[in-house]
C-alpha atoms as a PDB file:
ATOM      1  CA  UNK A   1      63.558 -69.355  60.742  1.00  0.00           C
ATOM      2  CA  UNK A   2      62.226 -66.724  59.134  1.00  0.00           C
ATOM      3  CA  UNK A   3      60.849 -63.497  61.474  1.00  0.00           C
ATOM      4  CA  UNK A   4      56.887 -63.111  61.007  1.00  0.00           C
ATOM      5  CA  UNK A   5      56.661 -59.651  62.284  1.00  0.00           C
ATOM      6  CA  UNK A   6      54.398 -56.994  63.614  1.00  0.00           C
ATOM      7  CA  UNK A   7      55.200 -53.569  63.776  1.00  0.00           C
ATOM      8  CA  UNK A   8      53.312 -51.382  66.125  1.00  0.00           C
ATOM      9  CA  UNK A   9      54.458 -47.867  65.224  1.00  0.00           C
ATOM     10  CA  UNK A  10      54.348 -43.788  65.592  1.00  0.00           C
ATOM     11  CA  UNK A  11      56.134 -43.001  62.059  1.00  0.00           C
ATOM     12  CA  UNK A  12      57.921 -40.621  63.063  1.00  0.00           C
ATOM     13  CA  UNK A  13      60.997 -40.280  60.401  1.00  0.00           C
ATOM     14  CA  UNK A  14      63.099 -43.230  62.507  1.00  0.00           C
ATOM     15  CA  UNK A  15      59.985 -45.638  62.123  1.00  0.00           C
ATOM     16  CA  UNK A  16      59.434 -44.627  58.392  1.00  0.00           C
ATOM     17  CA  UNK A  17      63.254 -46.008  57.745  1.00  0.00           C
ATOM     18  CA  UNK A  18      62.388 -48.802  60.212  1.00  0.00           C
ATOM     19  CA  UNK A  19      59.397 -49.521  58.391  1.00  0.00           C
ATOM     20  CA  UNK A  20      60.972 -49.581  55.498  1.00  0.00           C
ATOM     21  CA  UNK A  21      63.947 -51.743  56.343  1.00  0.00           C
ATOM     22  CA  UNK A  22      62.089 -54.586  57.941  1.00  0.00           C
ATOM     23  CA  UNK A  23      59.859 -54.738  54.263  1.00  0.00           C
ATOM     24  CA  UNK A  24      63.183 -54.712  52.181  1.00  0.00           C
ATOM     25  CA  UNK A  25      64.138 -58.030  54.551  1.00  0.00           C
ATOM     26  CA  UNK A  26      63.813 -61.087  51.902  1.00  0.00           C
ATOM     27  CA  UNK A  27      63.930 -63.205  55.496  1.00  0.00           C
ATOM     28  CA  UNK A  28      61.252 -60.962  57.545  1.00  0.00           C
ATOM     29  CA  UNK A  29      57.478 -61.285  56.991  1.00  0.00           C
ATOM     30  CA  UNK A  30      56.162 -58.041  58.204  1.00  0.00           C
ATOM     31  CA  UNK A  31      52.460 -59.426  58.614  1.00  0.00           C
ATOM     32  CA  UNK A  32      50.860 -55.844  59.405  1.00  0.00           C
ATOM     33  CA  UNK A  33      51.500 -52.642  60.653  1.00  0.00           C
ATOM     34  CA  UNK A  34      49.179 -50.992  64.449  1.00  0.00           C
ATOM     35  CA  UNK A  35      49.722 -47.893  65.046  1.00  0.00           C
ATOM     36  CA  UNK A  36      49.255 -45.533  67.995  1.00  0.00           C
ATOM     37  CA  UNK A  37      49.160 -42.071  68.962  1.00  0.00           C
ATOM     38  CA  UNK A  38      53.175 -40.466  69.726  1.00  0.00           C
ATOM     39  CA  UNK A  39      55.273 -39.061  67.478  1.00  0.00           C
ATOM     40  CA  UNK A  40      51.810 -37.621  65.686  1.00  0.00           C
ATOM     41  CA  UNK A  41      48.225 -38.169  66.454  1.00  0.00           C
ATOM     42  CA  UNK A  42      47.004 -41.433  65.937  1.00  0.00           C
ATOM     43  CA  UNK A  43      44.597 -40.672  62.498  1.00  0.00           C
ATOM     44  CA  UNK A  44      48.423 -39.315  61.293  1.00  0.00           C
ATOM     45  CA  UNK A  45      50.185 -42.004  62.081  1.00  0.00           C
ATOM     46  CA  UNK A  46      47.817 -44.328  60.439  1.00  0.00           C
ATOM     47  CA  UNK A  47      47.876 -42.178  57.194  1.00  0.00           C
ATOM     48  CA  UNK A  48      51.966 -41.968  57.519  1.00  0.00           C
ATOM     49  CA  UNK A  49      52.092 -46.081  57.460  1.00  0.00           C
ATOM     50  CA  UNK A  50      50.466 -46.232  54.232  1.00  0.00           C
ATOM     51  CA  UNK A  51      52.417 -43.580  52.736  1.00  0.00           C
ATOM     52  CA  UNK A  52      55.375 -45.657  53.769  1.00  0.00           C
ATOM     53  CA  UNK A  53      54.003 -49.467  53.001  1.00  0.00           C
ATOM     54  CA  UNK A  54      52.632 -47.451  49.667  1.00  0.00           C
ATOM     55  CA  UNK A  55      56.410 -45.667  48.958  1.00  0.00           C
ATOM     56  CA  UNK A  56      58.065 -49.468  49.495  1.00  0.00           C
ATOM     57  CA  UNK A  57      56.156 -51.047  46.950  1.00  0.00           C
ATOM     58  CA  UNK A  58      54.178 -53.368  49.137  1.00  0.00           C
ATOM     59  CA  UNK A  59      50.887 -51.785  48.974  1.00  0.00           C
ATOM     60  CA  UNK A  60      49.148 -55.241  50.456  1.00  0.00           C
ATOM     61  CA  UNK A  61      50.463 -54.990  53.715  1.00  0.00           C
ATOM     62  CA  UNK A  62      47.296 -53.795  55.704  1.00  0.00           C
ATOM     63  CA  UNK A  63      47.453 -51.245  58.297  1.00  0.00           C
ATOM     64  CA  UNK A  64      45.337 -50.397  61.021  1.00  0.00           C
ATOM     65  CA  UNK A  65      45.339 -47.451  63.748  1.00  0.00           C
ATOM     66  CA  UNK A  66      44.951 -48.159  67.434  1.00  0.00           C
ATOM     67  CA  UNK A  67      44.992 -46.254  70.193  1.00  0.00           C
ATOM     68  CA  UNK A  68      44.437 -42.564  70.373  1.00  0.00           C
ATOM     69  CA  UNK A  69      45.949 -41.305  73.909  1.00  0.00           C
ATOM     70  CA  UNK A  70      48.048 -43.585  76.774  1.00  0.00           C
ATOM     71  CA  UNK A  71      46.065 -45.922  79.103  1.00  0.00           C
ATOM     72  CA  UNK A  72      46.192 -43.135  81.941  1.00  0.00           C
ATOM     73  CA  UNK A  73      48.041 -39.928  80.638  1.00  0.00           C
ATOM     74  CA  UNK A  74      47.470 -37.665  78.151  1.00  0.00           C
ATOM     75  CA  UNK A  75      48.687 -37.515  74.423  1.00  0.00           C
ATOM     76  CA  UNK A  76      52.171 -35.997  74.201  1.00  0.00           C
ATOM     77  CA  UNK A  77      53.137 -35.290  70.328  1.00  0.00           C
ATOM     78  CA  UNK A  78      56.696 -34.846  69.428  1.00  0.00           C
ATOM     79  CA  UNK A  79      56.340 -32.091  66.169  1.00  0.00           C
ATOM     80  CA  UNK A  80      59.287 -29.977  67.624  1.00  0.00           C
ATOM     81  CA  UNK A  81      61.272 -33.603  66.176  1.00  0.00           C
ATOM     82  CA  UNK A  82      59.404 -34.926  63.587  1.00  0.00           C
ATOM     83  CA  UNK A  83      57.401 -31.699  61.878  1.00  0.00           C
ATOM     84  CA  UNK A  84      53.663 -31.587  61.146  1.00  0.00           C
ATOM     85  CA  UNK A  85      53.376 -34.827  59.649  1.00  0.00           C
ATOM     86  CA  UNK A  86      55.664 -36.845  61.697  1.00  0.00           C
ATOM     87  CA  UNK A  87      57.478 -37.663  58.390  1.00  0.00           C
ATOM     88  CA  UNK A  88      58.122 -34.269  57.457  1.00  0.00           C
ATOM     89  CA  UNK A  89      60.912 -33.863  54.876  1.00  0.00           C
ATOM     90  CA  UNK A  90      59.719 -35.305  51.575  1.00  0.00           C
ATOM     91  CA  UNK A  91      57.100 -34.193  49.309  1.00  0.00           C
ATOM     92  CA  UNK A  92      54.421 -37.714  50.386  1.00  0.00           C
ATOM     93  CA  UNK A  93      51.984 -38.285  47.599  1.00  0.00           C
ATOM     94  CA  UNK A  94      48.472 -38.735  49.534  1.00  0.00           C
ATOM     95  CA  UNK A  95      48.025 -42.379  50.243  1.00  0.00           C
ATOM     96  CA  UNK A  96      45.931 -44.373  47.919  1.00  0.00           C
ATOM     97  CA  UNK A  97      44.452 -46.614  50.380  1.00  0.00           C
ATOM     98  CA  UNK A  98      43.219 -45.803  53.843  1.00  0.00           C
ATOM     99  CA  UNK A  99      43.920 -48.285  56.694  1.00  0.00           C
ATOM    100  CA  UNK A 100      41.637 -50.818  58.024  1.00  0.00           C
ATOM    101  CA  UNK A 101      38.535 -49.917  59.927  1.00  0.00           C
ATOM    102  CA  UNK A 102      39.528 -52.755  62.419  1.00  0.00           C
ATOM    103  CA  UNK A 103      41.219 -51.561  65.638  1.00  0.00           C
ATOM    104  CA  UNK A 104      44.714 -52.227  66.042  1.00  0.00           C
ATOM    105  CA  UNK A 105      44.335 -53.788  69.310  1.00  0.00           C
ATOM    106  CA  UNK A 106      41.675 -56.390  68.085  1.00  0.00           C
ATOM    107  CA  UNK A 107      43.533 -57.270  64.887  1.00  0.00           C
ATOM    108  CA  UNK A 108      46.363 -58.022  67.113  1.00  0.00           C
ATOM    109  CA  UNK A 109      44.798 -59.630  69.529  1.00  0.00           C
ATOM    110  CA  UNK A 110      42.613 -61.904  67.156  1.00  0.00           C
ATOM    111  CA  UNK A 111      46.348 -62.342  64.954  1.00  0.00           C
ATOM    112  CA  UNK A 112      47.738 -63.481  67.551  1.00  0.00           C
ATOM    113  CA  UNK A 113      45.249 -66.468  68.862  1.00  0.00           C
ATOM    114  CA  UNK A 114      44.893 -67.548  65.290  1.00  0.00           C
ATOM    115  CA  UNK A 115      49.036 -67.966  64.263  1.00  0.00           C
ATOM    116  CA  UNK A 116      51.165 -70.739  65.693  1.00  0.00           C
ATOM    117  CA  UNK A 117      51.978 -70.273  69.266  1.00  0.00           C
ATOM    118  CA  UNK A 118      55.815 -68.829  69.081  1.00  0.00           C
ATOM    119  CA  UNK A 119      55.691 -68.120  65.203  1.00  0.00           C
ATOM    120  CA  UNK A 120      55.026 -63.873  65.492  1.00  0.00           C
ATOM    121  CA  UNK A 121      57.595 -61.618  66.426  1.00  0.00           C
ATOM    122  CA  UNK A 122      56.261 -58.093  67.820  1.00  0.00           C
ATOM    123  CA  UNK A 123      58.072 -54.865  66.926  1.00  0.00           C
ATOM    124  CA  UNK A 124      56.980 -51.475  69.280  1.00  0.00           C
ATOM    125  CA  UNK A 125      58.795 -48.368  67.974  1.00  0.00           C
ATOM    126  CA  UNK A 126      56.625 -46.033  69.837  1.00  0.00           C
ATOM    127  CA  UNK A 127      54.460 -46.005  73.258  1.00  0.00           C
ATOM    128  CA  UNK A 128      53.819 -49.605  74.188  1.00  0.00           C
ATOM    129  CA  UNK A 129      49.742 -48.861  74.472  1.00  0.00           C
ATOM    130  CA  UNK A 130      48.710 -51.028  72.001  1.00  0.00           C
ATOM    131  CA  UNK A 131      50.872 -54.266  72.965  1.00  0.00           C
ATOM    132  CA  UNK A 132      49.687 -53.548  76.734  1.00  0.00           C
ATOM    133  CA  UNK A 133      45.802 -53.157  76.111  1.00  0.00           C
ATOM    134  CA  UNK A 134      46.157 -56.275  73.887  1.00  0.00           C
ATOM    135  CA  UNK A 135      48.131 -57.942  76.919  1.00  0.00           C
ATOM    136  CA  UNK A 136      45.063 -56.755  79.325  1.00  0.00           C
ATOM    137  CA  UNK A 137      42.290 -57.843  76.970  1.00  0.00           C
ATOM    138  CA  UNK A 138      43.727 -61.344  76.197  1.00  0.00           C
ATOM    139  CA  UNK A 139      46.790 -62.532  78.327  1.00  0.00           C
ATOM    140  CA  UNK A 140      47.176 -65.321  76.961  1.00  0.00           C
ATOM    141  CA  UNK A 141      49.172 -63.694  74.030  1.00  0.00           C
ATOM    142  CA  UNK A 142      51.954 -63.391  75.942  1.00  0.00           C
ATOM    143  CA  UNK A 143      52.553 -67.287  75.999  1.00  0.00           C
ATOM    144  CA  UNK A 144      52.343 -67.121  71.820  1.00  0.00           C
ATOM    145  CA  UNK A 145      54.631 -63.999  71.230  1.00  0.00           C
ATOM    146  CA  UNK A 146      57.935 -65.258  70.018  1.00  0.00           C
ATOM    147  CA  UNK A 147      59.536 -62.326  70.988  1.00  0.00           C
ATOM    148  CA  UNK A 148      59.033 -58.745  71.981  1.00  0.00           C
ATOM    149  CA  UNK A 149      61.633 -56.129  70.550  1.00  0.00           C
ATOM    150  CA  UNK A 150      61.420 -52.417  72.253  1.00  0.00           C
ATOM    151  CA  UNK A 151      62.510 -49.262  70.619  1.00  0.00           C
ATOM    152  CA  UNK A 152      62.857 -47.287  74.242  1.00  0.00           C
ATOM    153  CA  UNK A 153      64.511 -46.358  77.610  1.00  0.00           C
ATOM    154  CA  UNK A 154      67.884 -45.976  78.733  1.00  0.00           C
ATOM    155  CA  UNK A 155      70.292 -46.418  81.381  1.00  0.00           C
ATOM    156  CA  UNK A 156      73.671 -45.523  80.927  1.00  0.00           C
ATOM    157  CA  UNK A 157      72.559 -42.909  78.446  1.00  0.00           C
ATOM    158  CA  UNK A 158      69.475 -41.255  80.972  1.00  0.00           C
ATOM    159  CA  UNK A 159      66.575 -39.717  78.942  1.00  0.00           C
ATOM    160  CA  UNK A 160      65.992 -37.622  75.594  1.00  0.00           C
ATOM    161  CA  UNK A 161      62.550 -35.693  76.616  1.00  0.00           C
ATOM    162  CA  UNK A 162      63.381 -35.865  80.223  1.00  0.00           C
ATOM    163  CA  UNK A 163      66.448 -36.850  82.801  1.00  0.00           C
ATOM    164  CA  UNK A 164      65.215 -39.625  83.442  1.00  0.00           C
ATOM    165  CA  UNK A 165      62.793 -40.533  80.693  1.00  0.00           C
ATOM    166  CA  UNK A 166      63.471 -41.538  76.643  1.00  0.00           C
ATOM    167  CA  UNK A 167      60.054 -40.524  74.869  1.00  0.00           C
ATOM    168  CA  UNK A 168      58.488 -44.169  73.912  1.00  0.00           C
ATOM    169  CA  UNK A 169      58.247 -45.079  77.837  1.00  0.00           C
ATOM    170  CA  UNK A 170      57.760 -41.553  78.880  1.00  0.00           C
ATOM    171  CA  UNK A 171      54.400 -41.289  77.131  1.00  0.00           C
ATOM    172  CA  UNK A 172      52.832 -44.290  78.418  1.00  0.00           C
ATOM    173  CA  UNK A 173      55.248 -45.387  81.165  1.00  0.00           C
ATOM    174  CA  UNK A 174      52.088 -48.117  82.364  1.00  0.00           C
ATOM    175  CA  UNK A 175      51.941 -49.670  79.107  1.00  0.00           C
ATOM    176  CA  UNK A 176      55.660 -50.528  79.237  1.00  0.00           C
ATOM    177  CA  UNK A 177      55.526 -51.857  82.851  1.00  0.00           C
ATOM    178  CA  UNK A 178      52.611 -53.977  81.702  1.00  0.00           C
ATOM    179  CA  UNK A 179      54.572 -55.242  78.845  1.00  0.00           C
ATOM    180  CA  UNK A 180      58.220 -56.016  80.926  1.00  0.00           C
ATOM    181  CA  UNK A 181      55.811 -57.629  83.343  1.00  0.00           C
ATOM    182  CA  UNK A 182      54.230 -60.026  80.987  1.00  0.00           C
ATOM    183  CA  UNK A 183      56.588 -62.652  81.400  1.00  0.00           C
ATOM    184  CA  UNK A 184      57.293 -62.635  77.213  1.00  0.00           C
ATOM    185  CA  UNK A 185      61.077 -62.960  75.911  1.00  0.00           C
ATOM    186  CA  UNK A 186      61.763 -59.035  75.856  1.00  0.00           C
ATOM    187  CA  UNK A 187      64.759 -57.141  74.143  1.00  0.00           C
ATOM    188  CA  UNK A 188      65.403 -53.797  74.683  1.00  0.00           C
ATOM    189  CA  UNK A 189      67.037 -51.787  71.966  1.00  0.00           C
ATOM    190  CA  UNK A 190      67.538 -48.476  74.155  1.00  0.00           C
ATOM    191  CA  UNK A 191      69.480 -45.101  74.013  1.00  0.00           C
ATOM    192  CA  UNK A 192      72.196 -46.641  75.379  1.00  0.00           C
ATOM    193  CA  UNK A 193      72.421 -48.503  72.168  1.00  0.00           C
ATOM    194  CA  UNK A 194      71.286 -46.715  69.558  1.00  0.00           C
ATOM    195  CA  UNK A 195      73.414 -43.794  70.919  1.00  0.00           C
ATOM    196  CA  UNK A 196      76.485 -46.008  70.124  1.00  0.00           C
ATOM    197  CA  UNK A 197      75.507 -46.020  66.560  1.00  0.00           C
ATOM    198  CA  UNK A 198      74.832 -42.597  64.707  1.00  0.00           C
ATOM    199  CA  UNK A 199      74.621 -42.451  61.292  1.00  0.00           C
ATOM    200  CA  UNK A 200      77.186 -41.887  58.958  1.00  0.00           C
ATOM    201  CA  UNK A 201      77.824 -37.948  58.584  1.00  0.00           C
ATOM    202  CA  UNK A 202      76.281 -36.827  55.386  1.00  0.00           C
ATOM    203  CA  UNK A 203      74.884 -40.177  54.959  1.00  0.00           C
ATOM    204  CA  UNK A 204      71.649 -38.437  53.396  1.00  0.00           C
ATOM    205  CA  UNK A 205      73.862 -38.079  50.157  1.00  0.00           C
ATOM    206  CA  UNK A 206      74.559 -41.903  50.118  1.00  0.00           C
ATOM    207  CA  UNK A 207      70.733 -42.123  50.019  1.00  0.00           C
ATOM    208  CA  UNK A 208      70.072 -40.018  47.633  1.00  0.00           C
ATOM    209  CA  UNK A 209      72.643 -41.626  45.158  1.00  0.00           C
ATOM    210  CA  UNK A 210      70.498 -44.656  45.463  1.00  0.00           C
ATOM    211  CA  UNK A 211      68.813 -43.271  42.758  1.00  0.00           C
ATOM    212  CA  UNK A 212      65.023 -44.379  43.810  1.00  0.00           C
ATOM    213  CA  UNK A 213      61.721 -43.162  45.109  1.00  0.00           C
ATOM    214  CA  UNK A 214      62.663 -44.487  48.669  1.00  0.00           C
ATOM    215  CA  UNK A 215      66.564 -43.350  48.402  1.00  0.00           C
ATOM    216  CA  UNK A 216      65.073 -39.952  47.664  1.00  0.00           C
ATOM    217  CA  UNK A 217      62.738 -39.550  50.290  1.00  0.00           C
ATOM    218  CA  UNK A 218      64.785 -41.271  52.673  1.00  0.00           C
ATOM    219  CA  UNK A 219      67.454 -38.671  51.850  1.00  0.00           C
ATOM    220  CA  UNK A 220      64.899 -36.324  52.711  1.00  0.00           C
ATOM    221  CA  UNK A 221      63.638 -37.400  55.709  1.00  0.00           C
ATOM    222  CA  UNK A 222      66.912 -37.780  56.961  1.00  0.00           C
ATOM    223  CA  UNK A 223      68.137 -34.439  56.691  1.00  0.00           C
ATOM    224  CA  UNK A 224      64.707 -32.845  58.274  1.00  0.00           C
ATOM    225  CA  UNK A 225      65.133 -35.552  61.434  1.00  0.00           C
ATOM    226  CA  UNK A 226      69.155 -34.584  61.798  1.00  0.00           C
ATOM    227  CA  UNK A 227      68.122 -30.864  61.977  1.00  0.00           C
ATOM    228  CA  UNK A 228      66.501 -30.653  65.787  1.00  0.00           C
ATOM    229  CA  UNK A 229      68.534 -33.744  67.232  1.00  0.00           C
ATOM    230  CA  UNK A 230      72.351 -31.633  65.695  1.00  0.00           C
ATOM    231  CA  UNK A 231      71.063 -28.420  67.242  1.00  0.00           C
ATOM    232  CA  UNK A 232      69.911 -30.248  70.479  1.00  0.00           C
ATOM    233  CA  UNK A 233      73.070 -32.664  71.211  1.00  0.00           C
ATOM    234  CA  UNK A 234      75.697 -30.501  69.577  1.00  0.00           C
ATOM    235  CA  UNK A 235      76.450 -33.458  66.889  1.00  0.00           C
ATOM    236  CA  UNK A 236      77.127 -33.783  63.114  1.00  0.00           C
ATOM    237  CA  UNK A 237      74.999 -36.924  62.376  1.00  0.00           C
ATOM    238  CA  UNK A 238      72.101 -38.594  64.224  1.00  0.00           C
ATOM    239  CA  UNK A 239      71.182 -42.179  64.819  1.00  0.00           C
ATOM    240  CA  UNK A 240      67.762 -43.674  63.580  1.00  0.00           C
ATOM    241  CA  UNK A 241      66.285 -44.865  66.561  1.00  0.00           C
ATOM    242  CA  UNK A 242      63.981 -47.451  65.582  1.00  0.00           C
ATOM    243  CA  UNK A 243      65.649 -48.718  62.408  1.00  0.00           C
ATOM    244  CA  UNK A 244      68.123 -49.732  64.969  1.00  0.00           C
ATOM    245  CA  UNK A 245      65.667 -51.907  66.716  1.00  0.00           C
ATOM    246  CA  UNK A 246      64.749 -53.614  63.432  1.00  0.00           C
ATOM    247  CA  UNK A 247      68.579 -54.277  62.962  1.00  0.00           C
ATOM    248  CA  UNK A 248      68.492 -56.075  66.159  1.00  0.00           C
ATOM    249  CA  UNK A 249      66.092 -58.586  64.727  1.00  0.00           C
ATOM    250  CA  UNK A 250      67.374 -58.640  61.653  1.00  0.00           C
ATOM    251  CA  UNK A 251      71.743 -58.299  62.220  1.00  0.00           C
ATOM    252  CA  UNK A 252      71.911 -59.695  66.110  1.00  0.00           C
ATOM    253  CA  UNK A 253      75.760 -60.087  65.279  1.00  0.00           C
ATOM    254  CA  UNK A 254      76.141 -56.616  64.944  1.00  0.00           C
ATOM    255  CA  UNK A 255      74.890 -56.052  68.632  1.00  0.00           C
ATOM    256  CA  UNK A 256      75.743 -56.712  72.167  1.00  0.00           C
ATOM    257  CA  UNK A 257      73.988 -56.288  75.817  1.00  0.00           C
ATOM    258  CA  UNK A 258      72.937 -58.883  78.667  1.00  0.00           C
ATOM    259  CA  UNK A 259      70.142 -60.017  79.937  1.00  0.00           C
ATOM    260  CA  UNK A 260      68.763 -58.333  83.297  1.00  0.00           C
ATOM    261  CA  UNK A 261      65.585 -57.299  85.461  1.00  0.00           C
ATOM    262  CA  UNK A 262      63.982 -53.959  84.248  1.00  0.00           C
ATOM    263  CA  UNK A 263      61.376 -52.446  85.602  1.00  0.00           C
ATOM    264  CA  UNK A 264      59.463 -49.395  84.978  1.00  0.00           C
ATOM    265  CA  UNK A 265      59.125 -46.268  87.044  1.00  0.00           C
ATOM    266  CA  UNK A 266      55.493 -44.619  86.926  1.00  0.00           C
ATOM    267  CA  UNK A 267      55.128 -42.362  89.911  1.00  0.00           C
ATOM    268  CA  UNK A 268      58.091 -40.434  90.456  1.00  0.00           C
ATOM    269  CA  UNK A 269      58.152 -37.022  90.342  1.00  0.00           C
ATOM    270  CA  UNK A 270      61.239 -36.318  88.612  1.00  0.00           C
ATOM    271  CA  UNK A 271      62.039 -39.753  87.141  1.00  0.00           C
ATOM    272  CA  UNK A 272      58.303 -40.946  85.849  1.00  0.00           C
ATOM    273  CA  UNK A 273      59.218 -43.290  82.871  1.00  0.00           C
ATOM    274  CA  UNK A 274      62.115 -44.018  83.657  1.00  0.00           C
ATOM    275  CA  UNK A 275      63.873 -47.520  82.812  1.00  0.00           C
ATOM    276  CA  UNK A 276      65.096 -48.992  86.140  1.00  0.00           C
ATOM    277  CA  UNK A 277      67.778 -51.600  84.104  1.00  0.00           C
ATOM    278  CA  UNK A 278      69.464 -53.626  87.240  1.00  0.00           C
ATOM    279  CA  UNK A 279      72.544 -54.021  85.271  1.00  0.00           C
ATOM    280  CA  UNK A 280      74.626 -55.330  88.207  1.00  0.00           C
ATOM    281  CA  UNK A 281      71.224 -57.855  89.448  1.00  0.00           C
ATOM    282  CA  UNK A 282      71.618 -55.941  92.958  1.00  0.00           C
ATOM    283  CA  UNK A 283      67.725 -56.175  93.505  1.00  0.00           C
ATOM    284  CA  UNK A 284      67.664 -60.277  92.958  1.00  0.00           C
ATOM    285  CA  UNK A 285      64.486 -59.930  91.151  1.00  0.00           C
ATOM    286  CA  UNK A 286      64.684 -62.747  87.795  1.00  0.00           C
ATOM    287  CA  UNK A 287      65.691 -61.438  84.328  1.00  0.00           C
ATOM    288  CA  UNK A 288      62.847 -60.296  82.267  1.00  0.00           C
ATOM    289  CA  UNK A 289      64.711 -58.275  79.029  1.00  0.00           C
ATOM    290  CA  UNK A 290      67.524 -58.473  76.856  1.00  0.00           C
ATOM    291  CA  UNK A 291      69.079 -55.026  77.481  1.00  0.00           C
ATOM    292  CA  UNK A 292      70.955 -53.714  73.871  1.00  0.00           C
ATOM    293  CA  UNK A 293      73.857 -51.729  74.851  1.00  0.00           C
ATOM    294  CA  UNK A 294      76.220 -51.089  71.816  1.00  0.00           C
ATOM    295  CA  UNK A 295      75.351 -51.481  67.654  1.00  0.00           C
ATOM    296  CA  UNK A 296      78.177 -51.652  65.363  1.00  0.00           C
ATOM    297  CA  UNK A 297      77.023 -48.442  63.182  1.00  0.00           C
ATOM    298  CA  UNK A 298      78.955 -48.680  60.364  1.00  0.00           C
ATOM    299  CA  UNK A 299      77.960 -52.410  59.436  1.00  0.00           C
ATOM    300  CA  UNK A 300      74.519 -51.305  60.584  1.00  0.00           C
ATOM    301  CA  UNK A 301      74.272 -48.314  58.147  1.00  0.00           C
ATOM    302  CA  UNK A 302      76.409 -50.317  55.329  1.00  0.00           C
ATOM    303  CA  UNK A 303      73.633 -53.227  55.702  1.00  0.00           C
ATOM    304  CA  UNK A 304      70.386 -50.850  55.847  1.00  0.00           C
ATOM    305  CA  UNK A 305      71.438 -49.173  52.964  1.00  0.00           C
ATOM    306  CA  UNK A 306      71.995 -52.176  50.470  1.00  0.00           C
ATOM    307  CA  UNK A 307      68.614 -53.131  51.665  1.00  0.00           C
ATOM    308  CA  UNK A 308      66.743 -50.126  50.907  1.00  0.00           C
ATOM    309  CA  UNK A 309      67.692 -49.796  47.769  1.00  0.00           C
ATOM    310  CA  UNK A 310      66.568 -53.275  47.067  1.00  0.00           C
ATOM    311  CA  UNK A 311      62.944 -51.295  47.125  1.00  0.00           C
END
């Protein structure tokens, strides 16, 4: 069956290759792209989607901004990874097309009433505020999502912006607690996984030898995104967050993790956002995620790359 697929997104280098990957997918149908304020400001992140859809060659796919702060907490931009732009690292011609006027949450929302009940496939790469407010304004989407795949958390690996806390559930912890507590079929593609799959070293050369527009700028927005995350975690190559997350739709034999309650911490003073994974099901509460712990990264990287430069 082929995966009809939203992607709500904060691009953010990871989502651009993430982005990217799920439109070179002959078996994906990426139906439209929501973003929301995280990596960049909203209005940005809007602008970077187009860049990207524009960059791929599939200037039709529509793309429409959402929300511009978390339900309860303020915005919390991530430049100090991702540059001015979010996509820094490549020389973007301006986009040619601006996004929809329609709000994110109301396209999805009125997408997902109208498809087949279990046909769409939802993608969140960045705070879950979109997904949520749609969950909140109509609940009865979450009985015609397919799926839900999550870029965000970690257990075994703790937190990238905090302890406790990766960065998509530390910005809008709520959102993510409304969306685990939705009752939808939920995978989480965490640190823990994505971790266990860093890209090959140098790998920005293989990109660039691709010979393209996209191997080019993925080349380049590889080396800018490498730059903080080598100086931060004393490594030679990073992984691509959020690509992985796509893989896990796409390549599910390239990944393993169980299936266990996880719940979301809000209020704690040093572990707000947290992801409370019950690996061991001590607290006898039911299942409600797929938790990702380990990505074959070679196959991974060998498999992305023969489908970007299909672009």
């Amino acid at each position: 069956m082929a995966e009809r697929l939203i992607i709500d997104t904060d691009p953010g280098q990871d989502d651009a290759f993430a982005i990217l990957l799920a439109l070179a997918l002959p078996d994906v149908e990426v139906l439209g792209l929501t973003t929301v304020a995280g990596n960049v400001p909203v209005a940005q992140t809007a602008d970077n989607a187009r860049r990207i859809v524009e960059l791929a060659g599939r200037a039709a796919v529509e793309v429409r901004a959402g929300s511009d702060r978390p339900i309860l907490r303020p915005a919390r931009p991530a430049h100090e990874v991702h540059g001015a732009t979010g996509i820094d690292g490549w020389d973007w011609a301006p986009a040619k097309a601006p996004p929809m006027a329609e709000h994110a949450v109301d396209w999805m929302v009125r997408t997902l009433l109208a498809e087949p009940a279990g046909t769409v496939t939802v993608a969140t790469l960045g705070p879950m505020t979109n997904l949520a407010l749609a969950l909140r304004r109509a609940p009865e989407i979450a009985g015609r999502i397919r799926r839900v795949v999550f870029m965000g958390g970690g257990f075994f690996e703790g937190g990238n912006m905090t302890p406790a806390a990766e960065y998509n559930i530390l910005v809008d912890p709520e959102a993510a607690a409304i969306v685990l507590g939705a009752g939808m079929d939920v995978t989480g593609v965490p640190l823990d996984c994505t971790h266990s799959a860093p890209a090959p070293v140098d790998w920005s050369a293989d990109l660039e030898a691709i010979g393209t527009e996209v191997g080019r700028a993925c080349a380049g927005m590889m080396r800018f995104f490498e730059r903080y995350g080598n100086r931060k975690y004393g490594t030679a190559s990073r992984p691509l967050h959020d690509a992985v997350a796509i893989g896990a739709l796409a390549w599910p034999d390239l990944f393993q993790g169980r299936r266990c309650p996880v719940a979301i911490e809000c209020a704690g003073t040093l572990t707000a956002g947290m992801t409370v994974v019950d690996w061991w099901r001590q607290t006898g509460k039911p299942d409600n995620c797929l938790w990702l712990n380990r990505c074959d990264g070679p196959a991974f990287y060998a498999r992305m790359a023969d489908a970007l430069a299909r672009l």
